[in-house]
Protein backbone atom coordinates (compact mmCIF):
# COMPACT_ATOMS: atom_id res chain seq x y z
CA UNK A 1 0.00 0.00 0.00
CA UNK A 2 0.99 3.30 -0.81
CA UNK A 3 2.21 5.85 1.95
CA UNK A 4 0.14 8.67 2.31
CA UNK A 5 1.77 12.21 4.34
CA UNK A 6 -0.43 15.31 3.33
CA UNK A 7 -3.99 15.99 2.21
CA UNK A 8 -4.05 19.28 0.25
CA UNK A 9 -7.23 20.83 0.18
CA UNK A 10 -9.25 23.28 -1.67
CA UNK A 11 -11.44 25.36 -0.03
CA UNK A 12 -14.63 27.30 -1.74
CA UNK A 13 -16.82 24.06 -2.40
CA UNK A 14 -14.51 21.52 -0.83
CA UNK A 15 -14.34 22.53 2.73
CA UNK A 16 -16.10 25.89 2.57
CA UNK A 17 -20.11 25.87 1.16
CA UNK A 18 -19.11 29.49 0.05
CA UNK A 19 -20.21 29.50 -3.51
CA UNK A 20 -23.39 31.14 -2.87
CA UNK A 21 -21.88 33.49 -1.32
CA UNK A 22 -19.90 34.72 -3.99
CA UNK A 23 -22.98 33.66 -6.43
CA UNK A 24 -25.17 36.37 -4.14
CA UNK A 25 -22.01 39.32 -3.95
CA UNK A 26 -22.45 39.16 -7.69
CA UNK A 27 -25.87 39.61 -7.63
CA UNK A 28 -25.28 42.61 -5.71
CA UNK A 29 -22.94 43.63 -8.13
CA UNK A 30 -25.21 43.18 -10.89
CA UNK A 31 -29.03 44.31 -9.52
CA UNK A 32 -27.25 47.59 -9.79
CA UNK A 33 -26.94 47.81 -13.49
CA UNK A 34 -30.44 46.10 -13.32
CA UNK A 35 -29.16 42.93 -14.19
CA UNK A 36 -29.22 38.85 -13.34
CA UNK A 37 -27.70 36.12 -13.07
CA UNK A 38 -28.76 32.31 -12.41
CA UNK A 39 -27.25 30.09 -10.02
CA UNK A 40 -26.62 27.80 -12.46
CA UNK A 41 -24.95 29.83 -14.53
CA UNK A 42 -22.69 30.67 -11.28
CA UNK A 43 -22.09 27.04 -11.02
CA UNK A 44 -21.47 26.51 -14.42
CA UNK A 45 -19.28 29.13 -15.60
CA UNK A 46 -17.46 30.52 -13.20
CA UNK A 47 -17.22 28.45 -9.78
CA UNK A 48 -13.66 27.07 -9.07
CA UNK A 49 -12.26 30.85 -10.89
CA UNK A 50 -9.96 33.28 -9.41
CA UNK A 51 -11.67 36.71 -9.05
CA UNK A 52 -9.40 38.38 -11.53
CA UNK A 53 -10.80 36.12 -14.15
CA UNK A 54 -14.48 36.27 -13.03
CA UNK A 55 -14.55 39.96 -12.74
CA UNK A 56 -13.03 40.48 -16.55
CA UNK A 57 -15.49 37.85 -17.55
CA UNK A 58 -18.54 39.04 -16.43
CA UNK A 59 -17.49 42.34 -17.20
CA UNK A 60 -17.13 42.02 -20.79
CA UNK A 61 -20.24 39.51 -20.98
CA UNK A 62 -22.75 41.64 -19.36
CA UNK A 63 -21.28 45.03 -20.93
CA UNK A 64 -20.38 46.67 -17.37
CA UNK A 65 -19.86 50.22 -17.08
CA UNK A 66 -16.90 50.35 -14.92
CA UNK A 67 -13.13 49.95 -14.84
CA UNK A 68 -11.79 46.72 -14.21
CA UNK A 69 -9.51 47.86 -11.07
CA UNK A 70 -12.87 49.60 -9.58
CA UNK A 71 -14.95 46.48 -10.21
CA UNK A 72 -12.52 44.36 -8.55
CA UNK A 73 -12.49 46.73 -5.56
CA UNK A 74 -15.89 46.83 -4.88
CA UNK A 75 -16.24 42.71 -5.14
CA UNK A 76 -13.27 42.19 -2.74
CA UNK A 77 -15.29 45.09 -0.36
CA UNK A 78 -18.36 42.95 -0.33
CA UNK A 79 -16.03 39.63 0.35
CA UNK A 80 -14.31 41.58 3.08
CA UNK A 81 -17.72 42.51 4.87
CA UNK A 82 -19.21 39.57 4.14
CA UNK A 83 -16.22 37.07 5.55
CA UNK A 84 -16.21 39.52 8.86
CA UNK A 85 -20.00 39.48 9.87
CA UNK A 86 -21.41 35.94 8.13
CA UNK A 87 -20.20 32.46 9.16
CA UNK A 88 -19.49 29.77 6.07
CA UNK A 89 -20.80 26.76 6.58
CA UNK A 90 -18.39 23.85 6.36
CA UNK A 91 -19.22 21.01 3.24
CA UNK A 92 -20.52 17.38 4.30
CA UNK A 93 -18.33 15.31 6.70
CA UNK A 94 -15.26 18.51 6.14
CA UNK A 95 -14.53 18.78 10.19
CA UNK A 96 -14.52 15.10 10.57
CA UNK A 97 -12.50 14.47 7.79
CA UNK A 98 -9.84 17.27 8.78
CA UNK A 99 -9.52 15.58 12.32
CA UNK A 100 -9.61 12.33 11.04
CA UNK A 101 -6.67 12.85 9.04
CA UNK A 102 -4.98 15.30 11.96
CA UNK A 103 -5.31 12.31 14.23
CA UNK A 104 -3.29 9.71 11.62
CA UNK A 105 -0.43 12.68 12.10
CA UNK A 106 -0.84 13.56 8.35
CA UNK A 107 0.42 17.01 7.15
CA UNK A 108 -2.97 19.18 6.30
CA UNK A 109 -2.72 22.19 3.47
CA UNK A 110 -4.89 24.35 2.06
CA UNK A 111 -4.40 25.35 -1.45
CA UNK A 112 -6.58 28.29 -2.71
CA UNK A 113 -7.35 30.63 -5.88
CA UNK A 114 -8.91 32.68 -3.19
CA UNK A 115 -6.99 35.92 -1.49
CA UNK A 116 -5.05 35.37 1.91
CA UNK A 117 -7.45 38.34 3.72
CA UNK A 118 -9.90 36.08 2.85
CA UNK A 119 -8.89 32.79 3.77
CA UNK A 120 -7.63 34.34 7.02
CA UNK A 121 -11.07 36.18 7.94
CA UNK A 122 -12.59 32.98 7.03
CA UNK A 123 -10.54 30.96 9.46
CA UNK A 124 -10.43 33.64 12.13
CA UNK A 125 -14.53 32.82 12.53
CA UNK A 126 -14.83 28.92 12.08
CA UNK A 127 -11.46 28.38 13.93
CA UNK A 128 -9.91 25.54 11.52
CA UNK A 129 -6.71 27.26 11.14
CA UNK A 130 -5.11 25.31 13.79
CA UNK A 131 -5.32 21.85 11.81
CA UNK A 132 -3.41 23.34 9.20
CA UNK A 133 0.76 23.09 8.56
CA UNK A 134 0.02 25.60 5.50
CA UNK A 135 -2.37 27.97 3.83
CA UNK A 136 -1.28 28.93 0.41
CA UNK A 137 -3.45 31.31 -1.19
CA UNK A 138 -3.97 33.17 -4.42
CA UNK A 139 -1.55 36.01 -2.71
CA UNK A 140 0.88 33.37 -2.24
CA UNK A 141 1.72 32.85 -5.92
CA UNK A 142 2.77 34.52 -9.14
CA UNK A 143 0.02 32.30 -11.01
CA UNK A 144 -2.89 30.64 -9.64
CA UNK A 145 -4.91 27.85 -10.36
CA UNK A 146 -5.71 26.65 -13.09
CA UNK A 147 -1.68 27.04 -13.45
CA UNK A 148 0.05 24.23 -11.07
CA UNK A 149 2.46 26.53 -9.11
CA UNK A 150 0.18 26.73 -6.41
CA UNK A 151 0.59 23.33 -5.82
CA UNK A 152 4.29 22.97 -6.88
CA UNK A 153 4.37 25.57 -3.86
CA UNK A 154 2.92 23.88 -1.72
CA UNK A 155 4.50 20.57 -1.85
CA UNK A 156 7.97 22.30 -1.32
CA UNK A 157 7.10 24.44 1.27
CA UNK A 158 5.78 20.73 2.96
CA UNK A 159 9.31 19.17 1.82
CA UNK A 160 7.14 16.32 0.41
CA UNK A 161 7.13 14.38 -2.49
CA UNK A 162 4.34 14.67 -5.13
CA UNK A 163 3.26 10.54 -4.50
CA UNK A 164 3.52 11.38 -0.57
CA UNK A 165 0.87 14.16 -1.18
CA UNK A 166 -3.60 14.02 -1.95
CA UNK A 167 -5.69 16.78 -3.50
CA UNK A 168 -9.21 17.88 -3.18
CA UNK A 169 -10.74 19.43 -5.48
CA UNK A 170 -14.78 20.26 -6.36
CA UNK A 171 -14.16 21.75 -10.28
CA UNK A 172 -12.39 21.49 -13.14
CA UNK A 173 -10.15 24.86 -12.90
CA UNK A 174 -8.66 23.17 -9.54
CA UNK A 175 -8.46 19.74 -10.82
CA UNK A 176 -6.72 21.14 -14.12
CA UNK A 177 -4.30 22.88 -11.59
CA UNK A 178 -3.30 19.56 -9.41
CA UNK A 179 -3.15 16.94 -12.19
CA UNK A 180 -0.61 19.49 -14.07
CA UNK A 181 1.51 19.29 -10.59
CA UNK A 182 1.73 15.91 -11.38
CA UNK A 183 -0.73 14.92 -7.84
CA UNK A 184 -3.67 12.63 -7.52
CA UNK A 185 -6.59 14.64 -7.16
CA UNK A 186 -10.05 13.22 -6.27
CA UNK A 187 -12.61 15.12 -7.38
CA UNK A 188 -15.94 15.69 -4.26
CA UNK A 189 -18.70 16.72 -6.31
CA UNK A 190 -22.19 15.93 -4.80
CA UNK A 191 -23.66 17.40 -8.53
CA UNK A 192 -24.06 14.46 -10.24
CA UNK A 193 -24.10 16.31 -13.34
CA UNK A 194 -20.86 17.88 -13.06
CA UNK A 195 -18.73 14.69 -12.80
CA UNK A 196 -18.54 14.10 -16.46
CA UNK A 197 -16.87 17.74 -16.79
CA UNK A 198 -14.37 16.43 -13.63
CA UNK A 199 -13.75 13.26 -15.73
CA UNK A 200 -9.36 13.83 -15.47
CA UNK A 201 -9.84 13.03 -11.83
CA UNK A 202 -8.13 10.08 -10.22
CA UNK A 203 -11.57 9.51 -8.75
CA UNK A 204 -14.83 11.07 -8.05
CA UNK A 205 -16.75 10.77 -5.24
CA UNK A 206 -20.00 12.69 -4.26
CA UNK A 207 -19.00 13.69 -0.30
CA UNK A 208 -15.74 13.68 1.51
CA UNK A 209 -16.53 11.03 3.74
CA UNK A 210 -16.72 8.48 0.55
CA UNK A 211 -13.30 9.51 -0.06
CA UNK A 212 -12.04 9.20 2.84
CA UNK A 213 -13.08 5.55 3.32
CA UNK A 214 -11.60 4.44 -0.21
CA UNK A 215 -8.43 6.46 1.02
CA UNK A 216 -8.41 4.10 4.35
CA UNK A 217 -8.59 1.25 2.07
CA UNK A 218 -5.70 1.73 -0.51
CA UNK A 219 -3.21 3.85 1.35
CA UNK A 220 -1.30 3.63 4.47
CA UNK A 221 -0.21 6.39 7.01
């Protein structure tokens, strides 16, 4: 069996349920300019993306009368207040798969296209940060995902090897970004009708806690 030392995570979807949140800051963002935007669409198009790339995006697409730099302002504002005042709730089975892993002395990461102030108001509220050896965020790197030097990153800053080391990931922009570093990535995706989009994943499973017992089963720690 295969020796497993780290667990790298993603956050927004994997460990985080934040993507309505974002989905409803955009909303804000648009209802000004008398505009709309489906869930769906959300999901479909721009989940898993940095913020640079969403806010040039939907920009261009819905014609937006302001400057790029100003746009991206204002949707980092209404992360900022947002991150401070709301709590995230945590995906399926993501606090008992954290400690599980904690307790088999694994090395825990997060790996994130999202901002360190962020991540770090984030974990100031829920109180996770203590689980974790690293947090490497989108303010961590030159490029972010889908590029792999996020990951790269992280598995040096660890001093592991890429076998040694696990992804999660919930969309393709992520999973494009570990497989490139040359990781297994398992994709948790509890849409049913995204998994044929996450198909370069070593495996798919629909919560965390499915992953977690196939990982007991092929790896040791």
């Amino acid at each position: 069996m295969q020796k497993l030392k780290a667990i790298l995570f993603d956050l927004d979807g994997t460990l985080i349920d934040s993507e309505y949140f974002h989905y409803q800051c955009w909303i804000e963002i648009l209802e000004t300019y008398s505009l709309s935007m489906s869930y769906k669409e959300w999901v479909d198009t721009y989940a898993g993306y940095p913020l640079p790339k969403n806010c040039k995006t939907i920009k261009e697409k819905y014609n937006l009368d302001i400057e790029l730099p100003e746009l991206m302002a204002w949707r980092e504002r209404l992360s900022e207040t947002g991150f401070s005042t709301r709590d995230i709730n945590l995906m399926p089975f993501a606090l008992e798969t954290i400690q599980f892993f904690k307790q088999k002395g694994l090395k825990l990461a997060v790996v994130t296209a999202s901002p360190r102030p962020d991540v770090d108001l984030i974990f100031a509220r829920n109180g996770l940060s203590s689980y974790f050896d690293l947090m490497v965020t989108r303010t961590d790197v030159t490029l972010t995902k889908p590029d792999p030097e996020c990951y790269n990153f992280c598995c040096k800053q660890l001093g592991l090897e890429k076998h040694e080391c696990l992804a999660f990931e919930d969309t393709i922009n992520g999973l494009n970004a570990a497989k490139a570093a040359d990781l297994v990535c398992y994709a948790i995706q509890s849409d049913v009708s995204q998994h044929p989009k996450l198909a370069i994943a070593d495996k798919i499973f629909t919560n965390l806690q499915l992953a977690n017992q196939h990982i007991e089963k092929i790896f040791t720690f």
